[in-house]
Protein backbone atom coordinates (compact mmCIF):
# COMPACT_ATOMS: atom_id res chain seq x y z
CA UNK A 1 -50.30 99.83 109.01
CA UNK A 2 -48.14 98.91 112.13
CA UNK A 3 -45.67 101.59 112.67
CA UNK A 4 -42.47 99.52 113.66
CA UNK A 5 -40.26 103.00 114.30
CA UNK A 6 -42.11 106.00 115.44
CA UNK A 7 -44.22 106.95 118.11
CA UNK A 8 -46.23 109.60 118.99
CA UNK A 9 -42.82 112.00 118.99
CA UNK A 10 -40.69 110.16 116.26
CA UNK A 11 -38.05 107.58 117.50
CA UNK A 12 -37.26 106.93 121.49
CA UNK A 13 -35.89 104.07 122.55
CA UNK A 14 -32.76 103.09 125.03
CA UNK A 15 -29.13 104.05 123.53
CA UNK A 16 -28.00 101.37 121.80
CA UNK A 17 -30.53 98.86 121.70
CA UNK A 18 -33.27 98.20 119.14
CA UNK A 19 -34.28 100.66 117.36
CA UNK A 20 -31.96 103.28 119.03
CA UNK A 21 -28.70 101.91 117.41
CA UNK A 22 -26.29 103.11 115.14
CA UNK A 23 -27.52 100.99 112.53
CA UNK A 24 -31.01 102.52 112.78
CA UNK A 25 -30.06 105.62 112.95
CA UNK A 26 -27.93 104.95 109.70
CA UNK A 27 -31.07 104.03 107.95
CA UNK A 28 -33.52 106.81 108.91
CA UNK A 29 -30.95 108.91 107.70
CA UNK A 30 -30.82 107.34 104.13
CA UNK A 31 -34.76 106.95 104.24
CA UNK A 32 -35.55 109.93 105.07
CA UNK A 33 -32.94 112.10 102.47
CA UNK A 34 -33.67 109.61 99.64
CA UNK A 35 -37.68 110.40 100.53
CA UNK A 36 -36.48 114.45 100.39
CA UNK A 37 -34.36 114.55 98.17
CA UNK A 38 -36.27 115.72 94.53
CA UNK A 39 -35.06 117.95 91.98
CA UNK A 40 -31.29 118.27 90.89
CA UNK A 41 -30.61 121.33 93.67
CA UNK A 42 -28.07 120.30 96.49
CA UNK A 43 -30.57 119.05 99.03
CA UNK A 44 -29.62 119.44 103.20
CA UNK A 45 -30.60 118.63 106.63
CA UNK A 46 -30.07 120.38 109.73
CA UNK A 47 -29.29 117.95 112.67
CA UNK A 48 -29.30 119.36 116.41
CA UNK A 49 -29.02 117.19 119.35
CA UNK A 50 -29.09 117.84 123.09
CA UNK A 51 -26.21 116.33 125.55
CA UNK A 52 -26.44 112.90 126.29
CA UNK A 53 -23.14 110.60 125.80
CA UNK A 54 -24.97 108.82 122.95
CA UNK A 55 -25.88 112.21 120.95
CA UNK A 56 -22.52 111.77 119.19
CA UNK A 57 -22.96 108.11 118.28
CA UNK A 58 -26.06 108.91 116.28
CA UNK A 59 -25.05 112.20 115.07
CA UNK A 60 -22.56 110.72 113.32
CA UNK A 61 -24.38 107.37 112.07
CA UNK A 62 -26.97 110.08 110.85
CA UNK A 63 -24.66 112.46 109.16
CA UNK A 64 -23.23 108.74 107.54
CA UNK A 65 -26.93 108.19 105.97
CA UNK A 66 -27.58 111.45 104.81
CA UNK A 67 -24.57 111.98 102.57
CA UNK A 68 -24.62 108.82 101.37
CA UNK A 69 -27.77 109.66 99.68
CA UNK A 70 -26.11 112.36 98.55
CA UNK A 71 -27.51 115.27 101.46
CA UNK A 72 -25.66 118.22 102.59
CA UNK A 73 -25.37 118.23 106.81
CA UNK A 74 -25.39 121.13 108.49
CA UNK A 75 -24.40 120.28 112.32
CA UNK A 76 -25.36 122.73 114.67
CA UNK A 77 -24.54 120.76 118.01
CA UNK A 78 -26.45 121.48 120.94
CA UNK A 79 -29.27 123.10 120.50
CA UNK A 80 -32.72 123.30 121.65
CA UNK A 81 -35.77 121.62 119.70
CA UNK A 82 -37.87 124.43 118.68
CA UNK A 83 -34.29 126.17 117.67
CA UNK A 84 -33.91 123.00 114.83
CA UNK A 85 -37.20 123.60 113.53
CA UNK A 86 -36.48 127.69 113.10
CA UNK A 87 -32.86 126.97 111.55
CA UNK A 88 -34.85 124.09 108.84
CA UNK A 89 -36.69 127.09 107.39
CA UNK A 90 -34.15 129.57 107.74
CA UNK A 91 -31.69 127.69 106.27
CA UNK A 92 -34.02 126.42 103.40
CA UNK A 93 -33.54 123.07 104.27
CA UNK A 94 -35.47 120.10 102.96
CA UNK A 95 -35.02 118.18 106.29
CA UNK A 96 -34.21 119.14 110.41
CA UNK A 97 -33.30 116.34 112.92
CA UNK A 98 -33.53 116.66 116.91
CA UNK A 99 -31.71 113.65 118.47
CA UNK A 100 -32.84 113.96 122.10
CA UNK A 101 -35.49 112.00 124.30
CA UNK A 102 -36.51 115.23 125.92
CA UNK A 103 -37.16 114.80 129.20
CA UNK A 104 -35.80 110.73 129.19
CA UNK A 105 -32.72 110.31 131.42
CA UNK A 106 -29.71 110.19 129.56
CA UNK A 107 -29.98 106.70 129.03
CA UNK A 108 -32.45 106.75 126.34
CA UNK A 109 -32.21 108.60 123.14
CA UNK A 110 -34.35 109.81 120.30
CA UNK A 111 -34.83 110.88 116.65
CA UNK A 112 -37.56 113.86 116.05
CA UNK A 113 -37.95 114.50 112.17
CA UNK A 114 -39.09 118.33 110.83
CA UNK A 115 -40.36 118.56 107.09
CA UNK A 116 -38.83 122.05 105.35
CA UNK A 117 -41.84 123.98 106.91
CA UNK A 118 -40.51 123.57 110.13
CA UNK A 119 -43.03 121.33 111.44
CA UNK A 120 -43.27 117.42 112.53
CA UNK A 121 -43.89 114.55 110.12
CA UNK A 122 -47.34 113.55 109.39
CA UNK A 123 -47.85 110.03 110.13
CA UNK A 124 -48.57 109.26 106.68
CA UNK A 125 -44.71 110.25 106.31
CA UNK A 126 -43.36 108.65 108.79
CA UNK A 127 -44.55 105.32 107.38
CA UNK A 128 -43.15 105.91 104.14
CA UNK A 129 -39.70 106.40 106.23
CA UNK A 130 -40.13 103.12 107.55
CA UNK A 131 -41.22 101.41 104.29
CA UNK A 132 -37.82 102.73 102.88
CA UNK A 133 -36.11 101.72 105.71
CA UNK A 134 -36.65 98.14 104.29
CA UNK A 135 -35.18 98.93 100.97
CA UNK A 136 -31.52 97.54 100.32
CA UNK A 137 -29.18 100.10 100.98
CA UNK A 138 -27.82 100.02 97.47
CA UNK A 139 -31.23 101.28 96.02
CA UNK A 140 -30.81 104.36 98.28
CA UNK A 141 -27.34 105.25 97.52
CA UNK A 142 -26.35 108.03 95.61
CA UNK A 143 -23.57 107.87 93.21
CA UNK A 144 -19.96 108.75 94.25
CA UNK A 145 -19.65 112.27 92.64
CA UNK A 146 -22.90 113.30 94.49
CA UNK A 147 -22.21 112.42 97.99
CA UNK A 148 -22.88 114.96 100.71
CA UNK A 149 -20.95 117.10 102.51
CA UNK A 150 -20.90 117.69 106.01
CA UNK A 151 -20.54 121.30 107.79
CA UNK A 152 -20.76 123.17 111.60
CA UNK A 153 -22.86 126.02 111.54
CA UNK A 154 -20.88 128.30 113.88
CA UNK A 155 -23.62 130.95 114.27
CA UNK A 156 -26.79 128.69 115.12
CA UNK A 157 -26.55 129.75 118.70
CA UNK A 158 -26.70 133.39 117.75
CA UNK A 159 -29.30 132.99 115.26
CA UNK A 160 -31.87 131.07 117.65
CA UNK A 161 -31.08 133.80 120.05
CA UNK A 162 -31.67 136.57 118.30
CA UNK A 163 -35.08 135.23 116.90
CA UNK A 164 -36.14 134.48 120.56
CA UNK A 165 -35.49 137.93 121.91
CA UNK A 166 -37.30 139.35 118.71
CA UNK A 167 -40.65 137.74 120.08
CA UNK A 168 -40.98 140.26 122.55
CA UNK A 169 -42.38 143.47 122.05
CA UNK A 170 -40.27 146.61 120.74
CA UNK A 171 -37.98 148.09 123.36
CA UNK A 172 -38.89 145.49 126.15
CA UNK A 173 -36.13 144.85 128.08
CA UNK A 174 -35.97 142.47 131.51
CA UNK A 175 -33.67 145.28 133.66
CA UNK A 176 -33.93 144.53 136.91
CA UNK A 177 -35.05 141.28 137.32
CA UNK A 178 -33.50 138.07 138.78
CA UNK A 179 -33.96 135.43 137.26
CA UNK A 180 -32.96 131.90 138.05
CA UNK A 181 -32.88 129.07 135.11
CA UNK A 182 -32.41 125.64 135.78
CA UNK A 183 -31.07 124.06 131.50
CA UNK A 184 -31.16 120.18 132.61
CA UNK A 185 -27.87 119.90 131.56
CA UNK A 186 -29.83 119.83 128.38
CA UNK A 187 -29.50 121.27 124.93
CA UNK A 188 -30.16 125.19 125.98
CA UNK A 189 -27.66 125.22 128.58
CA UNK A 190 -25.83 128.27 126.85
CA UNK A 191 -28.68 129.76 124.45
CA UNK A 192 -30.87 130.31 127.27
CA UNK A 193 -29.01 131.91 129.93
CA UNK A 194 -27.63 134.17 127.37
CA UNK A 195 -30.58 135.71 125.34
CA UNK A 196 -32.04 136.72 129.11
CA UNK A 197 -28.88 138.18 129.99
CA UNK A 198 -28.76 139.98 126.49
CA UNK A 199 -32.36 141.02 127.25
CA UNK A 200 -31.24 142.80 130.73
CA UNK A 201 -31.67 140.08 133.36
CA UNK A 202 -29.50 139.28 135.91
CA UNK A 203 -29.05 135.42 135.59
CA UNK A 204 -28.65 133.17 137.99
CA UNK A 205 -27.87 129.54 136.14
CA UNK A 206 -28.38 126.05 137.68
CA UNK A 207 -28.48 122.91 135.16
CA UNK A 208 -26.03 124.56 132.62
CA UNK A 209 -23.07 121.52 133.46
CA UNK A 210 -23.57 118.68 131.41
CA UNK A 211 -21.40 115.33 131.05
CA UNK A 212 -23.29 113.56 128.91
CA UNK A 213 -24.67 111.75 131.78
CA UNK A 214 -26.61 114.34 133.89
CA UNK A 215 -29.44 115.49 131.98
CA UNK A 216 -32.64 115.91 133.61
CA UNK A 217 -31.20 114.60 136.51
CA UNK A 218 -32.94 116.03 139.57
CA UNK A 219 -32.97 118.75 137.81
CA UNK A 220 -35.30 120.87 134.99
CA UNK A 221 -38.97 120.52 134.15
CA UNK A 222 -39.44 117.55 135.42
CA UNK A 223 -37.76 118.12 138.75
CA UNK A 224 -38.07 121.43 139.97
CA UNK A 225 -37.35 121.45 143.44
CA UNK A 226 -34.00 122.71 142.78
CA UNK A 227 -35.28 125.09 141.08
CA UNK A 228 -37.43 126.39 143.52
CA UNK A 229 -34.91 126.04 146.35
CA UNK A 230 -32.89 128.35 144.77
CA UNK A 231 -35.75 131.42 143.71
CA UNK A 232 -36.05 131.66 147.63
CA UNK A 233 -32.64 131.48 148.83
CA UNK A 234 -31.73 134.71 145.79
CA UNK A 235 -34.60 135.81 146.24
CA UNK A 236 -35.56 135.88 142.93
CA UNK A 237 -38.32 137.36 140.46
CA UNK A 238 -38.79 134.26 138.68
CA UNK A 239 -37.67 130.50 138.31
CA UNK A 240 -37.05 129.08 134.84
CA UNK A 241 -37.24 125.19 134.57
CA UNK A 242 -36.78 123.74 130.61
CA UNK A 243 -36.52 120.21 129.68
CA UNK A 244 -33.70 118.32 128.04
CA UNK A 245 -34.14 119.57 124.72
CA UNK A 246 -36.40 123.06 125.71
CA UNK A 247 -39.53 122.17 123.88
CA UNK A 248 -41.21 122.46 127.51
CA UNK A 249 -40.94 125.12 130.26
CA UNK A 250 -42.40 125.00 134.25
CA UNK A 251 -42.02 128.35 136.09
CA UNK A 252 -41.39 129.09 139.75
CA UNK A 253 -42.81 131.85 141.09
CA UNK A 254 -41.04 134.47 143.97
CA UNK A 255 -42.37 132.33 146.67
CA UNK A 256 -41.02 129.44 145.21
CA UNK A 257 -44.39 127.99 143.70
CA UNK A 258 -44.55 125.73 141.00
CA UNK A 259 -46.43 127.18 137.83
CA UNK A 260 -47.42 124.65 135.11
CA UNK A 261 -48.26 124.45 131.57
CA UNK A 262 -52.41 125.22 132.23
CA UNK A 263 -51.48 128.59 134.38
CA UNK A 264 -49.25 129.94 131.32
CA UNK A 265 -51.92 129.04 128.59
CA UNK A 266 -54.28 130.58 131.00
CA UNK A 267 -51.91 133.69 130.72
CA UNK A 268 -50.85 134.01 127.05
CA UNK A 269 -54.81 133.26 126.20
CA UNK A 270 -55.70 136.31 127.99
CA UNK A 271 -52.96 138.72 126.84
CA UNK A 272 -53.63 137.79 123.86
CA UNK A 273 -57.11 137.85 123.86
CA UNK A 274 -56.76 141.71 125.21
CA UNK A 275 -54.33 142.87 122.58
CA UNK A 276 -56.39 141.50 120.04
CA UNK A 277 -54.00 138.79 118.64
CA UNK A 278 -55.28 135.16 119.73
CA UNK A 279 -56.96 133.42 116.67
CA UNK A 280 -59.79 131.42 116.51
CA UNK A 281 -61.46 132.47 119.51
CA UNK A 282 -59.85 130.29 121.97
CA UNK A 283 -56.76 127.63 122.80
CA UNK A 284 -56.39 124.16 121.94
CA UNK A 285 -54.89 122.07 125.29
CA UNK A 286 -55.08 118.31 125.93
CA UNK A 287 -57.09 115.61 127.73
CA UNK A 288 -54.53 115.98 130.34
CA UNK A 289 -55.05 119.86 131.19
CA UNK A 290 -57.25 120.69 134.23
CA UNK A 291 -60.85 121.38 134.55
CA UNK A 292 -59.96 124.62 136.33
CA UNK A 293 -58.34 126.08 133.01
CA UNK A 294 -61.19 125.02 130.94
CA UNK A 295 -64.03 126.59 133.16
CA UNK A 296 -61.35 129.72 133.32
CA UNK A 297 -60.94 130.41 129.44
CA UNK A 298 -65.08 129.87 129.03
CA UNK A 299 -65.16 132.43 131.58
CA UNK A 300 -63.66 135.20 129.54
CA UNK A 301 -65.33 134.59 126.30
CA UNK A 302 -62.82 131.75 124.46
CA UNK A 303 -63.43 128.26 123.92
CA UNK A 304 -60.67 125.41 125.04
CA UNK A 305 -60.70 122.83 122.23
CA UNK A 306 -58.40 119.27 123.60
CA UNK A 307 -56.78 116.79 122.05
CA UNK A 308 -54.74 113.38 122.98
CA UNK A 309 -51.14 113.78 124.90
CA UNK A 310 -48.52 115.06 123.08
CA UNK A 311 -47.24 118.67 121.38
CA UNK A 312 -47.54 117.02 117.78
CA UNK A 313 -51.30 116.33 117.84
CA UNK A 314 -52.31 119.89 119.15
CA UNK A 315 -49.54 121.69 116.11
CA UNK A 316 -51.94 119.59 113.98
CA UNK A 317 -55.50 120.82 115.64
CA UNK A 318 -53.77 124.51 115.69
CA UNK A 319 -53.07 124.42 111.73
CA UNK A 320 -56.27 122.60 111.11
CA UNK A 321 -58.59 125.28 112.62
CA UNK A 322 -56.53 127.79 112.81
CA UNK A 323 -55.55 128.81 116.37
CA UNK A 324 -52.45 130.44 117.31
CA UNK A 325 -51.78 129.39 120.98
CA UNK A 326 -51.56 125.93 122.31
CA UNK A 327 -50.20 123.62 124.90
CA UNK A 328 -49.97 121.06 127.33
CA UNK A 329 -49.63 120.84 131.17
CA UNK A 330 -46.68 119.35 130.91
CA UNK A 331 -44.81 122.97 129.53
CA UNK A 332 -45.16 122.18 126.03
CA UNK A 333 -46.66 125.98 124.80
CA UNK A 334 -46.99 126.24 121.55
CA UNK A 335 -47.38 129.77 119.92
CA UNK A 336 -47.51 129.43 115.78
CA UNK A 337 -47.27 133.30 115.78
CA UNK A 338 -43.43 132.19 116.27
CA UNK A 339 -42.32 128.88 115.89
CA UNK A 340 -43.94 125.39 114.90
CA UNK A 341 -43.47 123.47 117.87
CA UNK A 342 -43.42 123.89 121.67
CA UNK A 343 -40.41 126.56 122.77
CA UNK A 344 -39.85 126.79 126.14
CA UNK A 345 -37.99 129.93 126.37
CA UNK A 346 -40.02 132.06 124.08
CA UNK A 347 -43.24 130.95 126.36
CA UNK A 348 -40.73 132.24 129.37
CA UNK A 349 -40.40 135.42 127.65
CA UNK A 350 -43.84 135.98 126.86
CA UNK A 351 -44.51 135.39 130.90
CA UNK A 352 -42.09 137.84 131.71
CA UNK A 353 -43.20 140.23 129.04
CA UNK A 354 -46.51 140.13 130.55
CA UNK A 355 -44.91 140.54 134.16
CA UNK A 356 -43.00 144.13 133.09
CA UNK A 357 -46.03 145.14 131.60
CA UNK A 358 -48.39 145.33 134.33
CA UNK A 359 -46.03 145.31 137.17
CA UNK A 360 -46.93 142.70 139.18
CA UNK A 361 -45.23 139.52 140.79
CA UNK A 362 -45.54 136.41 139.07
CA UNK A 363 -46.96 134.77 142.04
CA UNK A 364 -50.02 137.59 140.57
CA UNK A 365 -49.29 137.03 136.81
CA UNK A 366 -49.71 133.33 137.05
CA UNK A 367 -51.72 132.56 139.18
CA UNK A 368 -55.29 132.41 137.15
CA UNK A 369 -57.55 130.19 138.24
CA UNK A 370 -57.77 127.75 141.06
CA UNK A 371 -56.58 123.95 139.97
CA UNK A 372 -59.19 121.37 141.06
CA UNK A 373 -58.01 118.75 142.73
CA UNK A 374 -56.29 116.09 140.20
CA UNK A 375 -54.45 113.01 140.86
CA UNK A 376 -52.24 111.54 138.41
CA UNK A 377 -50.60 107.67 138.90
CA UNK A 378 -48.39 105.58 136.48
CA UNK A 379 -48.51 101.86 136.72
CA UNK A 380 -44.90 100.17 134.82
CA UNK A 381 -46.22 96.98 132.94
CA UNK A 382 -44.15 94.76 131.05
CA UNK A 383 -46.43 92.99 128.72
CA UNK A 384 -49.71 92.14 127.51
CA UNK A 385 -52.62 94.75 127.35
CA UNK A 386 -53.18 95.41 131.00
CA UNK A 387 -56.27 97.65 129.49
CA UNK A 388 -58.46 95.10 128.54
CA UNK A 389 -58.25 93.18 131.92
CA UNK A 390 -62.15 92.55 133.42
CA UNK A 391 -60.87 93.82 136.45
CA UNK A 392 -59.10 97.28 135.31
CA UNK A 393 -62.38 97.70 132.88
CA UNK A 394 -64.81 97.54 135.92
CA UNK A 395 -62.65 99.42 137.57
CA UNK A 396 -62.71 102.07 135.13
CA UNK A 397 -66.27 101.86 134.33
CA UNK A 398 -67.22 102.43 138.12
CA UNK A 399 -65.00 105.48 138.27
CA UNK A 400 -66.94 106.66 135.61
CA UNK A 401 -70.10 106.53 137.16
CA UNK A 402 -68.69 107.81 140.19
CA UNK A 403 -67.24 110.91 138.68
CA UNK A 404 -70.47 111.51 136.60
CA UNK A 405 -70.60 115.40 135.47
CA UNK A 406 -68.35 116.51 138.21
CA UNK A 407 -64.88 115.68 136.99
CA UNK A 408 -63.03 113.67 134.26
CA UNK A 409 -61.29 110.46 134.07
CA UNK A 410 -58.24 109.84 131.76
CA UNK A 411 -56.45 106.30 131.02
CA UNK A 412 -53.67 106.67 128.96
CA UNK A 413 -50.67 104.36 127.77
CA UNK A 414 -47.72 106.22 127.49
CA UNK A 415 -46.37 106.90 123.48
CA UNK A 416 -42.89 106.89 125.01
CA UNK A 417 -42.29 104.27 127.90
CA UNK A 418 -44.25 101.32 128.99
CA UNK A 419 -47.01 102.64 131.42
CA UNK A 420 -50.13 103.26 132.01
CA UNK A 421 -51.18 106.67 133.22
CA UNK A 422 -54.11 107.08 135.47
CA UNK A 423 -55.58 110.61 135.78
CA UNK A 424 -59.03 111.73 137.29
CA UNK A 425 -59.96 115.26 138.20
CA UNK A 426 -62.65 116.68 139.98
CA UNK A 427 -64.40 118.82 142.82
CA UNK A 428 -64.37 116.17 145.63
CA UNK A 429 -60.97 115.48 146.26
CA UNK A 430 -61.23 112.60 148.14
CA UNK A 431 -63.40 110.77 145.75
CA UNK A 432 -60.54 111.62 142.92
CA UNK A 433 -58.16 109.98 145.18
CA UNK A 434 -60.16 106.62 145.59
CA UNK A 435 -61.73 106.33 141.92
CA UNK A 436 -57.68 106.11 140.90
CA UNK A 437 -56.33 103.93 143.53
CA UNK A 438 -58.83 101.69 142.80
CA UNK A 439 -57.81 101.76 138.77
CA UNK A 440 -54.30 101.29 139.94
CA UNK A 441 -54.68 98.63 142.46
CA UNK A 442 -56.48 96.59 139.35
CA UNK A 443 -53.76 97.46 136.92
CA UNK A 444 -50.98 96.14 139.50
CA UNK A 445 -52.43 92.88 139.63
CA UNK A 446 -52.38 92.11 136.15
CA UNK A 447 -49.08 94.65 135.16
């Protein structure tokens, strides 16, 4: 079935056109509690949201749709993603929504969807949303003396905190290190600088201003030079870059280095791996992470198991076979030990718990295996399949041969925008660099 709504991390789209609209938004909201909503208990949601201007607009068109089915809303305002999925079980709720578009400019907005286990909707779900979605409103409503009610939960902030902090080990405390975290203007902008304070750091905060118009602009995960600018000129211990909504983390070292997603799996897998706690035998990463951490986690014993872009389809590979650490290059690290989805500042604090404990500079903690060279390119297309032009195909199928056992080749269209992303990895850098301009020069023809 054609999936009309969701993508591959629920609903994105730009604020206020189709489907991120009020109206939408109105009718997930009544889809989705009418498909939650069994038994005769008073049923709730959670909804968080990060900062952009049009977070309020479908806040409230959501909060509309759920009580009108007759759902309980418990608003808990800005918060991060992976903190919506802790408060859905916590709270016992049968639903948790994260409006946000992550790292999107404020522009665009988004709808993310938690079952009560904490954890994303299966496809199979979200089609049964969008089926209901269809259905006339006045088969979904509930009847006036069991409409919802709507309430703030004052003391989200301080419960997310306090479970973050708990992740670390007994009596581990961050005294005497700077630290410097850039927020995105996003949605941890005041969870995050305080739980590192509260766990001894001195903080130095950058990103922690929005206006509803700012996030992720040159600034956070995505653009870290800030970030990195500013470890140097405080000299600093450590750089801190989340996303809008935190689900994704990219560390600076003290030297103002950029550390991604592959260096901190390579990290975690081997901590864990020594005190005995990593499941299954290995990590699960996807097509996107480099060769380098792959060849590194074979090295010491694990396997590296990969899946396609995105946090949602390596939760499911985790849960399926039963690992406890995954992630993506990107900064989505995803640690089931703790939470159910990708938490940037609990992998932070598992970086810097493994800094204290051996004593060494991050530039030394993080800095695991040698990257080989890999270029990634995105090509903007407007229609059509681009994909399934002779030209890109021969182009691709020559890279292929070119690349042979020696590296890897991934074409990929974005789940969120409309591109195509080019990657290819391997030993001979040069030969990486013409195998994708090649690819891209065909895909710009035809784009």
């Amino acid at each position: 079935m054609t999936r009309r709504y969701f993508g591959t991390d629920g609903i994105r789209g730009q604020a206020n056109k189709h489907p991120m609209t009020a109206e939408v938004a109105l009718k997930v909201g009544m889809a989705a509690g009418r498909l939650f909503t069994n038994g005769t208990h008073r049923h709730r949601v959670v909804i968080g949201k990060d900062t952009r201007l049009s977070g309020y607009m479908i806040e409230s068109a959501m909060q509309s749709g759920f009580t009108s089915v007759g759902m309980d809303v418990f608003l808990l305002g800005p918060m991060p993603t992976p903190a919506v999925a802790m408060l859905t079980r916590s709270l016992r709720a049968d639903l948790g929504i994260m409006i946000s578009a992550s790292h999107n400019t404020y522009s665009d907005n988004g709808i993310k969807i938690f079952g009560p286990d904490g954890y994303k909707l299966s496809d199979e779900i979200e089609l049964k949303v969008e089926a209901m979605m269809d259905s006339p409103s006045s088969e979904l409503l509930a009847d006036a003396s069991h409409i919802g009610r709507a309430t703030r939960i004052d003391s989200a902030q301080e419960r997310y905190i306090e479970f973050a902090k708990r992740t670390l080990p007994r009596n581990l405390k961050l005294d005497g290190l700077r630290v410097v975290i850039d927020c995105a203007h996003g949605a941890a902008y005041k969870v995050a600088p305080l739980a590192l304070w509260e766990l001894g750091a001195d903080v130095i905060k950058i990103g922690v201003d929005p206006d509803g118009t700012n996030i992720n602009k040159k600034c956070g995960s995505t653009a870290p030079e800030a970030l990195c600018e500013k470890v140097k000129e405080v000299r600093a211990d450590i750089g801190i870059a989340l996303d809008g909504d935190a689900d994704r983390v990219i560390l600076v070292d003290e030297q103002g280095r950029i550390i991604d997603g592959d260096q901190l799996l390579a990290v975690i897998a081997e901590t864990w791996q020594r005190r005995g706690r990593l499941a299954a035998g290995g990590i699960v990463a996807t097509v996107m992470s480099n060769l380098g951490l792959e060849r590194y986690v074979k090295g010491l014993g694990l396997s590296m198991a990969r899946t396609p872009v995105g946090d949602r389809y390596v939760v499911e590979y985790m849960r399926k076979h039963g690992y406890n650490v995954g992630g993506e290059q990107s900064g989505h690290i995803v640690m089931s030990d703790f939470s159910t989805t990708g938490d940037g500042l609990i992998a932070a604090l598992q970086i810097l718990a493994t800094k204290v404990q051996i004593e060494k500079p991050v530039s030394e903690v993080c800095k695991r295996f040698e990257a080989l060279p890999q270029v990634l390119k995105n090509v903007r297309y407007t229609e059509g399949k681009p994909l399934e032009s002779k030209g890109v195909v021969k182009a691709i199928e020559d890279a292929r041969l070119k690349l042979g056992n020696t590296g890897r080749l991934v074409i990929r269209p974005s789940g969120t925008e409309p591109l195509i992303r080019v990657m290819a990895e391997g030993d001979d850098e040069k030969l990486v660099n013409t195998v994708v301009g090649n690819i891209v020069s065909e895909l710009q023809k035809v784009a």
